[in-house]
N, C-alpha and C. Protein backbone atom coordinates (compact mmCIF):
# COMPACT_ATOMS: atom_id res chain seq x y z
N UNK A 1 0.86 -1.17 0.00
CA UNK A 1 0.00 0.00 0.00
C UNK A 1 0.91 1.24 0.00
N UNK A 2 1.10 2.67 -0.95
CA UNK A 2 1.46 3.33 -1.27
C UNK A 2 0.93 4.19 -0.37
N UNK A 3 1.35 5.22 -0.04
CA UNK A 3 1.48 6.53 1.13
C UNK A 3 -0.18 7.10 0.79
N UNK A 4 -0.50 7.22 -1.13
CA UNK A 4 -1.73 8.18 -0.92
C UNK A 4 -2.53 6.75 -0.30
N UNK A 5 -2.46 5.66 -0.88
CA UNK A 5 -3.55 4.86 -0.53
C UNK A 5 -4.08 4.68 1.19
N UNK A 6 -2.59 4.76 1.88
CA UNK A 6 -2.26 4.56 3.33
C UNK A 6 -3.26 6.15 4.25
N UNK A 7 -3.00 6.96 3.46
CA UNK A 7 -3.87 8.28 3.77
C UNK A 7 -5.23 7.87 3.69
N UNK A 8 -5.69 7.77 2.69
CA UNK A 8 -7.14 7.27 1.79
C UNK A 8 -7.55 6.38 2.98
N UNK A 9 -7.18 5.29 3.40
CA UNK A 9 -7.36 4.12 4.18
C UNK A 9 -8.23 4.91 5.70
N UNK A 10 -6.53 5.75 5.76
CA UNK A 10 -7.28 6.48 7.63
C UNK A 10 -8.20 7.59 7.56
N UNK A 11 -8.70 8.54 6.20
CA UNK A 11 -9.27 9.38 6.53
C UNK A 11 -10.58 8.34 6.11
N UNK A 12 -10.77 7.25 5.31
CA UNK A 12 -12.13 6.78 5.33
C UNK A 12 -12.47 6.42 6.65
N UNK A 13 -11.58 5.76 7.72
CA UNK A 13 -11.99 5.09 9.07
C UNK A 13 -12.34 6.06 10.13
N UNK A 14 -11.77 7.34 9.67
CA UNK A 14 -11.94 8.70 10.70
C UNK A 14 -13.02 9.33 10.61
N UNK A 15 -13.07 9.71 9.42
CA UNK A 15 -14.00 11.25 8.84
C UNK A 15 -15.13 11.16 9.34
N UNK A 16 -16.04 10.15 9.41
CA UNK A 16 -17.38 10.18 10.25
C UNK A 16 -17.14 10.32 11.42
N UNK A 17 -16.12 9.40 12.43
CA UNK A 17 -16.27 9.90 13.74
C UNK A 17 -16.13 11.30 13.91
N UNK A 18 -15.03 11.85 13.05
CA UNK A 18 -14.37 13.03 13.17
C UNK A 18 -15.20 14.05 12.75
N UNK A 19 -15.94 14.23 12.03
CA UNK A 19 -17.52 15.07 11.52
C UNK A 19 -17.93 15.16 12.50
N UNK A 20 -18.41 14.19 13.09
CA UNK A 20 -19.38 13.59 14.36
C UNK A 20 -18.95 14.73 15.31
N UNK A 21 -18.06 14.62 15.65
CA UNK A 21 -16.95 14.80 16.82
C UNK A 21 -17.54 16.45 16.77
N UNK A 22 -16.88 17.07 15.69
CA UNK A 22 -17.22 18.05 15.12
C UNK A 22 -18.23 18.84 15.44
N UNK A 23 -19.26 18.36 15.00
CA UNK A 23 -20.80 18.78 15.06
C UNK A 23 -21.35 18.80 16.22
N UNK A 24 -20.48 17.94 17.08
CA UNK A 24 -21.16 17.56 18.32
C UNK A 24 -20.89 18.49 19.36
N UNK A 25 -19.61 19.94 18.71
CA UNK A 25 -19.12 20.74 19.51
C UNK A 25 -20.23 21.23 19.66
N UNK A 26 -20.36 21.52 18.17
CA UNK A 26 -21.90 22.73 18.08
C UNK A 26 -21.07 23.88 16.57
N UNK A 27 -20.72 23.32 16.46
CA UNK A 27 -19.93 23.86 14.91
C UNK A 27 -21.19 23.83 13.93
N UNK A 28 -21.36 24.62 13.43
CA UNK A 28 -22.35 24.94 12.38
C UNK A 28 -22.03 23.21 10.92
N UNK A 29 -22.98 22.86 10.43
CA UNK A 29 -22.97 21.61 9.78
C UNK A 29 -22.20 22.34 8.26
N UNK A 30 -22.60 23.49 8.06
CA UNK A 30 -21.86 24.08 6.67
C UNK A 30 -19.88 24.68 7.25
N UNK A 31 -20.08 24.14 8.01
CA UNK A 31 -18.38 24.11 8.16
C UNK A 31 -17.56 23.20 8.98
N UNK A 32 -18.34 22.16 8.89
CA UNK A 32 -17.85 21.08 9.91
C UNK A 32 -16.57 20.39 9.00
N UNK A 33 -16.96 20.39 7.44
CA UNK A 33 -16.14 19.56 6.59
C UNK A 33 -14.69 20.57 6.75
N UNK A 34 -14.76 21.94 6.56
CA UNK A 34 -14.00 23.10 6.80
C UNK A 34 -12.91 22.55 7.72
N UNK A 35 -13.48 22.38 8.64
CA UNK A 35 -12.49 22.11 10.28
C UNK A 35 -12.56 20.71 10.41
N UNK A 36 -12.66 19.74 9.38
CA UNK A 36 -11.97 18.40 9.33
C UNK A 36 -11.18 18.72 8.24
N UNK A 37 -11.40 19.22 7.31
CA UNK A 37 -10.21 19.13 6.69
C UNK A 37 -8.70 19.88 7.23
N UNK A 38 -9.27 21.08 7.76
CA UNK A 38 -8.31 21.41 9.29
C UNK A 38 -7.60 20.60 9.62
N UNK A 39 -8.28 20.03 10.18
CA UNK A 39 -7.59 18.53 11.35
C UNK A 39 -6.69 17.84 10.69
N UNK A 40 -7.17 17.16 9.26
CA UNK A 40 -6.44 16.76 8.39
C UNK A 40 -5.11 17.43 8.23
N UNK A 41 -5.08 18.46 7.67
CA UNK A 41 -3.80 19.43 7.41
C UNK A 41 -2.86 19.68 8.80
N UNK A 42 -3.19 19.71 9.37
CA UNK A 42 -2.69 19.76 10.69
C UNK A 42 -2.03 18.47 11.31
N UNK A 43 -2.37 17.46 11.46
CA UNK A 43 -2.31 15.86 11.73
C UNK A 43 -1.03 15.85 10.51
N UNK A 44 -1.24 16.26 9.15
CA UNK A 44 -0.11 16.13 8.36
C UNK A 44 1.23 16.75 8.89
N UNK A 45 1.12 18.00 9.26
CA UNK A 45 2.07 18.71 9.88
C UNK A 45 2.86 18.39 10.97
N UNK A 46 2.11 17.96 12.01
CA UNK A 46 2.54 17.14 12.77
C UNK A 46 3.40 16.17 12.85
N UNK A 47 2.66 15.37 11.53
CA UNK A 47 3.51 13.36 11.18
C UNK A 47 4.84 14.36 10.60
N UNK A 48 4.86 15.38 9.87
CA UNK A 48 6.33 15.87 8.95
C UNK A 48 6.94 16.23 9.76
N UNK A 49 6.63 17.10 11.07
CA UNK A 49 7.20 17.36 12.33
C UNK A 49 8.20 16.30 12.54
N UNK A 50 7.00 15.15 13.28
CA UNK A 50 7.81 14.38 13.85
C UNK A 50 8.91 13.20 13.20
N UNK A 51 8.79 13.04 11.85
CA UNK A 51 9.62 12.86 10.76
C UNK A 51 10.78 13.48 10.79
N UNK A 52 10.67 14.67 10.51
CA UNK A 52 12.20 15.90 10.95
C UNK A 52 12.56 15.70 11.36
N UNK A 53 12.04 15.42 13.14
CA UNK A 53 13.18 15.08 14.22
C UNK A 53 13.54 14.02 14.09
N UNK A 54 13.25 13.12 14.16
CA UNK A 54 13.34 11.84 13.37
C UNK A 54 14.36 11.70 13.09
N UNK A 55 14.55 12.14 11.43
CA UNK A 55 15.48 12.18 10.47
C UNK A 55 16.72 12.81 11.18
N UNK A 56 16.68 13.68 11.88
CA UNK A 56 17.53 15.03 12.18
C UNK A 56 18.40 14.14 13.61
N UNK A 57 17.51 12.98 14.82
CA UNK A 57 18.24 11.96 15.40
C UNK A 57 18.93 10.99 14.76
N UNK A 58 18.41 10.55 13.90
CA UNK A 58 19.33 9.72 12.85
C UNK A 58 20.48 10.33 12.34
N UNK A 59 20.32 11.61 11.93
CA UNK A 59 21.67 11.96 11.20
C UNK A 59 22.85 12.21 12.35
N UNK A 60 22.16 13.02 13.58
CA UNK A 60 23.07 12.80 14.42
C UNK A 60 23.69 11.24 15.21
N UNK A 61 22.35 10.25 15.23
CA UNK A 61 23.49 9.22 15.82
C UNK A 61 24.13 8.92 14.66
N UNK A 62 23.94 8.98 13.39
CA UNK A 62 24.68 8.02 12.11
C UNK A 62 26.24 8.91 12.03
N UNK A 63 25.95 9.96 12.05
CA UNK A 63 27.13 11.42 11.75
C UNK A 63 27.44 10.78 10.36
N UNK A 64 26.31 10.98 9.55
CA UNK A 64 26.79 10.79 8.03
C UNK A 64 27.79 11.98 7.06
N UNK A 65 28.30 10.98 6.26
CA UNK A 65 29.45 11.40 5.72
C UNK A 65 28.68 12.73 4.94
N UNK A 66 29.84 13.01 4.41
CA UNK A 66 29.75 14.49 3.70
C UNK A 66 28.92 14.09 2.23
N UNK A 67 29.33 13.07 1.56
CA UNK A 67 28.88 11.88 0.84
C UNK A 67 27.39 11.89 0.72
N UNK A 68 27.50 11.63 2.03
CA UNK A 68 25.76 11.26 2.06
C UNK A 68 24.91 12.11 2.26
N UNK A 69 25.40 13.11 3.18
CA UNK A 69 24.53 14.66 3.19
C UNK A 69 24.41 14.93 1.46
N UNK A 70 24.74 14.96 0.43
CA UNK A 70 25.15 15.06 -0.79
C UNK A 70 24.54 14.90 -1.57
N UNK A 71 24.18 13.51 -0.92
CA UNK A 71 23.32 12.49 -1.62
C UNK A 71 22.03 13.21 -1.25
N UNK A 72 21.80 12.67 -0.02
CA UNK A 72 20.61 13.33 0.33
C UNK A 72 20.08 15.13 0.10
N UNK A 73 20.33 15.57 -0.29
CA UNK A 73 20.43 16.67 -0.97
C UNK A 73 19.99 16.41 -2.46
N UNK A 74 21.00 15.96 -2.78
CA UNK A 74 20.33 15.33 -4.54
C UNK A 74 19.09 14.85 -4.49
N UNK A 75 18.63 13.94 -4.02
CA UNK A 75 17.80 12.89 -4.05
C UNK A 75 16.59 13.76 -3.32
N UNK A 76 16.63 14.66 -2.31
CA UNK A 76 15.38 15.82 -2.54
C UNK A 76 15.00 16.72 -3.59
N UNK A 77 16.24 17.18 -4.06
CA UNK A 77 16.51 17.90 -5.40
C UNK A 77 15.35 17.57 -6.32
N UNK A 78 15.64 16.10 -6.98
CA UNK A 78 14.96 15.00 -7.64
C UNK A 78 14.28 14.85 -7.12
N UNK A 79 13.53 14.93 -6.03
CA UNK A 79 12.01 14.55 -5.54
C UNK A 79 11.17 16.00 -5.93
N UNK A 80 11.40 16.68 -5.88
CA UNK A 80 10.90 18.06 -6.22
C UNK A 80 10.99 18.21 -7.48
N UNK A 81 12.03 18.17 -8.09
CA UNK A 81 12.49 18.31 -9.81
C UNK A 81 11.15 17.28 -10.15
N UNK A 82 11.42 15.90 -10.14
CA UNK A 82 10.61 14.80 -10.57
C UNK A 82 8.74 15.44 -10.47
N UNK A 83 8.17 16.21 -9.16
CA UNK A 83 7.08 16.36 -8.88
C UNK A 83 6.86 17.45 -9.99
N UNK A 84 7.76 19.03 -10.15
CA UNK A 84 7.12 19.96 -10.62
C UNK A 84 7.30 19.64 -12.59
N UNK A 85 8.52 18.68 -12.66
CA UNK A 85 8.40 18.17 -14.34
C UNK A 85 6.84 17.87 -14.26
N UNK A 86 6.26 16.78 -14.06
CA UNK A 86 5.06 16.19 -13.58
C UNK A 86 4.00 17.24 -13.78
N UNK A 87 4.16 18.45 -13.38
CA UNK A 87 3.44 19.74 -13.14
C UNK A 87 3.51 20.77 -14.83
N UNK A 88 4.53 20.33 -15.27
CA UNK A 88 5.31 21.00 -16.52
C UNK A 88 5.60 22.56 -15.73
N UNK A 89 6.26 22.16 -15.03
CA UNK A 89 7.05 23.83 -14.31
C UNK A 89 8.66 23.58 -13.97
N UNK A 90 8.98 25.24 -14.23
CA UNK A 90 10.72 25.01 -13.98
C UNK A 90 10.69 24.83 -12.38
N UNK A 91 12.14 24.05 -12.24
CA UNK A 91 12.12 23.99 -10.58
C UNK A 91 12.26 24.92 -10.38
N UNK A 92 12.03 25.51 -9.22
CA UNK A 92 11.95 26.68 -8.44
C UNK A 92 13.50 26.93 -7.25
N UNK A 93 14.05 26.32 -7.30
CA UNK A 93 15.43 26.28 -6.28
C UNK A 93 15.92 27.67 -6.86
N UNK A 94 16.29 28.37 -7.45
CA UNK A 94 17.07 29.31 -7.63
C UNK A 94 15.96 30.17 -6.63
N UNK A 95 15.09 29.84 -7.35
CA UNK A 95 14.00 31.53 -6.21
C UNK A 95 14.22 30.95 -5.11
N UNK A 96 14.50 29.84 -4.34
CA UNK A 96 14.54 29.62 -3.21
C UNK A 96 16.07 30.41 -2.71
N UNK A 97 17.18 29.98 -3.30
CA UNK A 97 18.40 30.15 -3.05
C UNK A 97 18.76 31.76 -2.61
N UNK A 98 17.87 32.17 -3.34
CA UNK A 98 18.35 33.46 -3.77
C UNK A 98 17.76 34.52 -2.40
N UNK A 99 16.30 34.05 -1.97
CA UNK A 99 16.08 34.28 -0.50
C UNK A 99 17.09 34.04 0.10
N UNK A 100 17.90 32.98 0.39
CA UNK A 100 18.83 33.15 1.12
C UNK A 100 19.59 34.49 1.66
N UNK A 101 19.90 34.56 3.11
CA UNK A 101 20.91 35.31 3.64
C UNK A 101 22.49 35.38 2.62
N UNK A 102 23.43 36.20 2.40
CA UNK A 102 24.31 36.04 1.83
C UNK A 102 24.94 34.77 2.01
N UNK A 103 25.65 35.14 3.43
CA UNK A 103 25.99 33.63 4.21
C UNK A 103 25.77 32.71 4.25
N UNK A 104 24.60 32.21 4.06
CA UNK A 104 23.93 30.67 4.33
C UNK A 104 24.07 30.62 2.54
N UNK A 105 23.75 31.30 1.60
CA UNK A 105 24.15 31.46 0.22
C UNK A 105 25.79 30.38 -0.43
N UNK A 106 26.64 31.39 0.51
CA UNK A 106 27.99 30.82 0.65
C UNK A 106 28.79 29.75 0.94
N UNK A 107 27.45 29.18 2.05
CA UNK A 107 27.90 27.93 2.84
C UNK A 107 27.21 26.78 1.78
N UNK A 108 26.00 27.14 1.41
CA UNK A 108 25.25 26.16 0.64
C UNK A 108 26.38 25.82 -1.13
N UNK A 109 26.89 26.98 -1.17
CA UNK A 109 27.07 26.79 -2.68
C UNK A 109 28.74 25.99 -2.13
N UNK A 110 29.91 26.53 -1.45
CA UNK A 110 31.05 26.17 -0.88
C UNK A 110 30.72 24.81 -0.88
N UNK A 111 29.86 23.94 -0.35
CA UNK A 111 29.65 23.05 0.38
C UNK A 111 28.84 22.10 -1.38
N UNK A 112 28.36 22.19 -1.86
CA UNK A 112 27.45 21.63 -2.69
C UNK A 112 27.74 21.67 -4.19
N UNK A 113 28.30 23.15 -4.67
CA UNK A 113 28.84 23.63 -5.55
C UNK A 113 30.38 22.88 -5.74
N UNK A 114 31.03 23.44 -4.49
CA UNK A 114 32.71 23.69 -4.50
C UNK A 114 33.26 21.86 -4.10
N UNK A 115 32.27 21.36 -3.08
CA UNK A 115 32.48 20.40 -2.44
C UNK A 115 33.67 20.64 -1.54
N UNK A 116 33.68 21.62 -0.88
CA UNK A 116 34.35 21.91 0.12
C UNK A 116 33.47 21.15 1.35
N UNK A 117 34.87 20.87 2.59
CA UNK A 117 34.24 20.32 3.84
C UNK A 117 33.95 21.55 4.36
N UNK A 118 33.78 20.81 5.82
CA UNK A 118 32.97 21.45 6.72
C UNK A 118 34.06 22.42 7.56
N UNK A 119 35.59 22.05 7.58
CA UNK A 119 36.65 22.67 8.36
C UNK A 119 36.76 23.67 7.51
N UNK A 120 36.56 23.10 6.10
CA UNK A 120 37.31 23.87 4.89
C UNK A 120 36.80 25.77 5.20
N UNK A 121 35.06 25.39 4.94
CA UNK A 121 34.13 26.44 5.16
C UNK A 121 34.21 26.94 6.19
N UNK A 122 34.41 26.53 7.28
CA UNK A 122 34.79 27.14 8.93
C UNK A 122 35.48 27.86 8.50
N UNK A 123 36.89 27.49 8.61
CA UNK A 123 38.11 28.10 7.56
C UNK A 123 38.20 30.15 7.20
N UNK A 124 37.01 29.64 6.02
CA UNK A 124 37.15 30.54 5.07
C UNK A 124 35.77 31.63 5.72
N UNK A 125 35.23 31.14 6.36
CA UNK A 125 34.09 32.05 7.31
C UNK A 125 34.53 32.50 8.61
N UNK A 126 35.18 32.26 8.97
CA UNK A 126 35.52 32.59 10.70
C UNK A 126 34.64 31.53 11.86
N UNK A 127 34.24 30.37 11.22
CA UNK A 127 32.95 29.64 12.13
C UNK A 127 34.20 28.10 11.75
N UNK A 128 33.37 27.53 13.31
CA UNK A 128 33.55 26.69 13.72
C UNK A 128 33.37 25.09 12.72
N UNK A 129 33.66 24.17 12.60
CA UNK A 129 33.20 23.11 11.29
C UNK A 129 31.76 22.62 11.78
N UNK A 130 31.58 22.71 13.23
CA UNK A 130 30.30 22.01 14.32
C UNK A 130 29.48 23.48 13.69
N UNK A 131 29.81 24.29 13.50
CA UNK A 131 28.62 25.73 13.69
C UNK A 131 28.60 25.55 11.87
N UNK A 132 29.08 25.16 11.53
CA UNK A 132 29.08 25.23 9.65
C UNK A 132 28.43 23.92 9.81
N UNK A 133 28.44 22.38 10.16
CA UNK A 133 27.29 21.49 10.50
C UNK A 133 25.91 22.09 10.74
N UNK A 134 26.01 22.38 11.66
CA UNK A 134 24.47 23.26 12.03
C UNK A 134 24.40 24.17 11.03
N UNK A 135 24.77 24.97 11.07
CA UNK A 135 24.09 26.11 9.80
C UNK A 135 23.85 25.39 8.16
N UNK A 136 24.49 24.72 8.11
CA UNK A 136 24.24 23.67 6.78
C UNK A 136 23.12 22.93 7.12
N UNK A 137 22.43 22.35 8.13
CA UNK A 137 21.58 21.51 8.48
C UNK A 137 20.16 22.78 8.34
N UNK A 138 20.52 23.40 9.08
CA UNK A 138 19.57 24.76 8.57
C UNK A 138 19.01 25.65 7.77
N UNK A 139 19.92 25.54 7.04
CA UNK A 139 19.80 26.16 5.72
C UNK A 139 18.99 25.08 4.32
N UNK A 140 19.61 23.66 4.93
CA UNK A 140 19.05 22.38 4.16
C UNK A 140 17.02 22.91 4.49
N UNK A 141 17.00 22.81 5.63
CA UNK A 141 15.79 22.82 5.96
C UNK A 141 15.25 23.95 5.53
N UNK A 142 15.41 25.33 5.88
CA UNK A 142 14.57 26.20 5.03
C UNK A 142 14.66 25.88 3.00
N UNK A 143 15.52 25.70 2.86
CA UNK A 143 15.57 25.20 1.67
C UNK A 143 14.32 24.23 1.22
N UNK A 144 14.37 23.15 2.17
CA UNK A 144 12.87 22.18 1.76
C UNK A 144 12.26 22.97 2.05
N UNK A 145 11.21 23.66 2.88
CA UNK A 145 10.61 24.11 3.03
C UNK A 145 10.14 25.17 2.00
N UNK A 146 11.17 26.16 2.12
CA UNK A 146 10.51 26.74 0.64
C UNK A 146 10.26 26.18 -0.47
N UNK A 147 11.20 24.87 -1.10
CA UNK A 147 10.87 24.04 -2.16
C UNK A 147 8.66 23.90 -1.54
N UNK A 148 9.17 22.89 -0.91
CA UNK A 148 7.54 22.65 -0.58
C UNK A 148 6.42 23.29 -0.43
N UNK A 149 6.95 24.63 0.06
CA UNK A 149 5.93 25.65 -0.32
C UNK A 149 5.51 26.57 -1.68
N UNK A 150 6.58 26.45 -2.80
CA UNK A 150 6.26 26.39 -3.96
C UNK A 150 5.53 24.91 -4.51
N UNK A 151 6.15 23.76 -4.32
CA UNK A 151 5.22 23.14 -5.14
C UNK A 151 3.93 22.87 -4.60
N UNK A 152 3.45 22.82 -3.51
CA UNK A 152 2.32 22.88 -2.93
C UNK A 152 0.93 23.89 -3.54
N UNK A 153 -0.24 22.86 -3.83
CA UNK A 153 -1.09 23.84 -4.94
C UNK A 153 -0.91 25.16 -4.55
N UNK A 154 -0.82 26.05 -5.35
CA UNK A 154 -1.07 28.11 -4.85
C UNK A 154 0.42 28.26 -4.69
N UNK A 155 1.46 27.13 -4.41
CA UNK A 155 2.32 28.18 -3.33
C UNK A 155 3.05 28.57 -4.71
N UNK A 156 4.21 29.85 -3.89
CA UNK A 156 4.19 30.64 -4.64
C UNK A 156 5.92 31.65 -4.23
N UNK A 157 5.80 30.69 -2.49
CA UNK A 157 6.49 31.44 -1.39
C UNK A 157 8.29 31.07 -2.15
């Protein structure tokens, strides 16, 4: 069973209780669907939440290579590239990039572009290789995020 089907599955077993639930506040019946689909969007946010951290404990117990940060980088790249082809739209990463702070600009391209390490970029910034870790981990993340908020129907951000 595939992720939409796995969705499909729990909002059929929910949505009536959850209407129910709803209505039973005293929520008007012409907006009950309104504030389940709420719930819905929200409950999503949440599971990506707790995914993040997730992901974000893993990378710290794994302390993956430079390699693999790399990878993983690509392979979001291509998850986004792959969705907005799909869409027939250019990827959007440059408008993301370009929000960027100068700095986080520098570290992203040094690091991805140059394939410079993490001492390398300390180095050449005045920061620490642990504070160029973190700020790279940070910058990764607003990065998805704005990806996701462009391809997301409307977005635009």
């Amino acid at each position: 069973m595939d992720e939409a089907q796995e969705f499909e599955a729990v909002l059929r077993e929910t949505q009536s209780v959850l209407r129910a639930y709803i209505a039973g506040m005293g929520v008007p019946l012409d907006v009950v669907d309104d504030l389940a689909q709420d719930v819905y969007l929200e409950y999503y946010r949440w599971l990506k939440g707790i995914a993040k951290n997730l992901c974000l404990n893993y990378f710290r117990r794994s302390k993956r290579s430079a390699a693999q940060q790399h990878e993983a980088m690509a392979a979001l790249l291509e998850r986004v590239s792959s969705t907005l082809e799909s869409l027939h739209e250019p990827v959007p990463l440059d408008g993301c990039l370009e929000r960027l702070p100068e700095r986080s600009r520098e570290m992203i391209n040094a690091r991805y572009r140059d394939g410079k390490s993490s001492e390398a970029i300390g180095r050449s910034l005045g920061m620490t290789p642990e504070a160029v870790r973190i700020g790279l981990l940070r910058i990764r993340a607003a990065l998805r995020d704005c990806l996701e908020r462009r391809v997301a129907p409307g977005g635009s951000a």
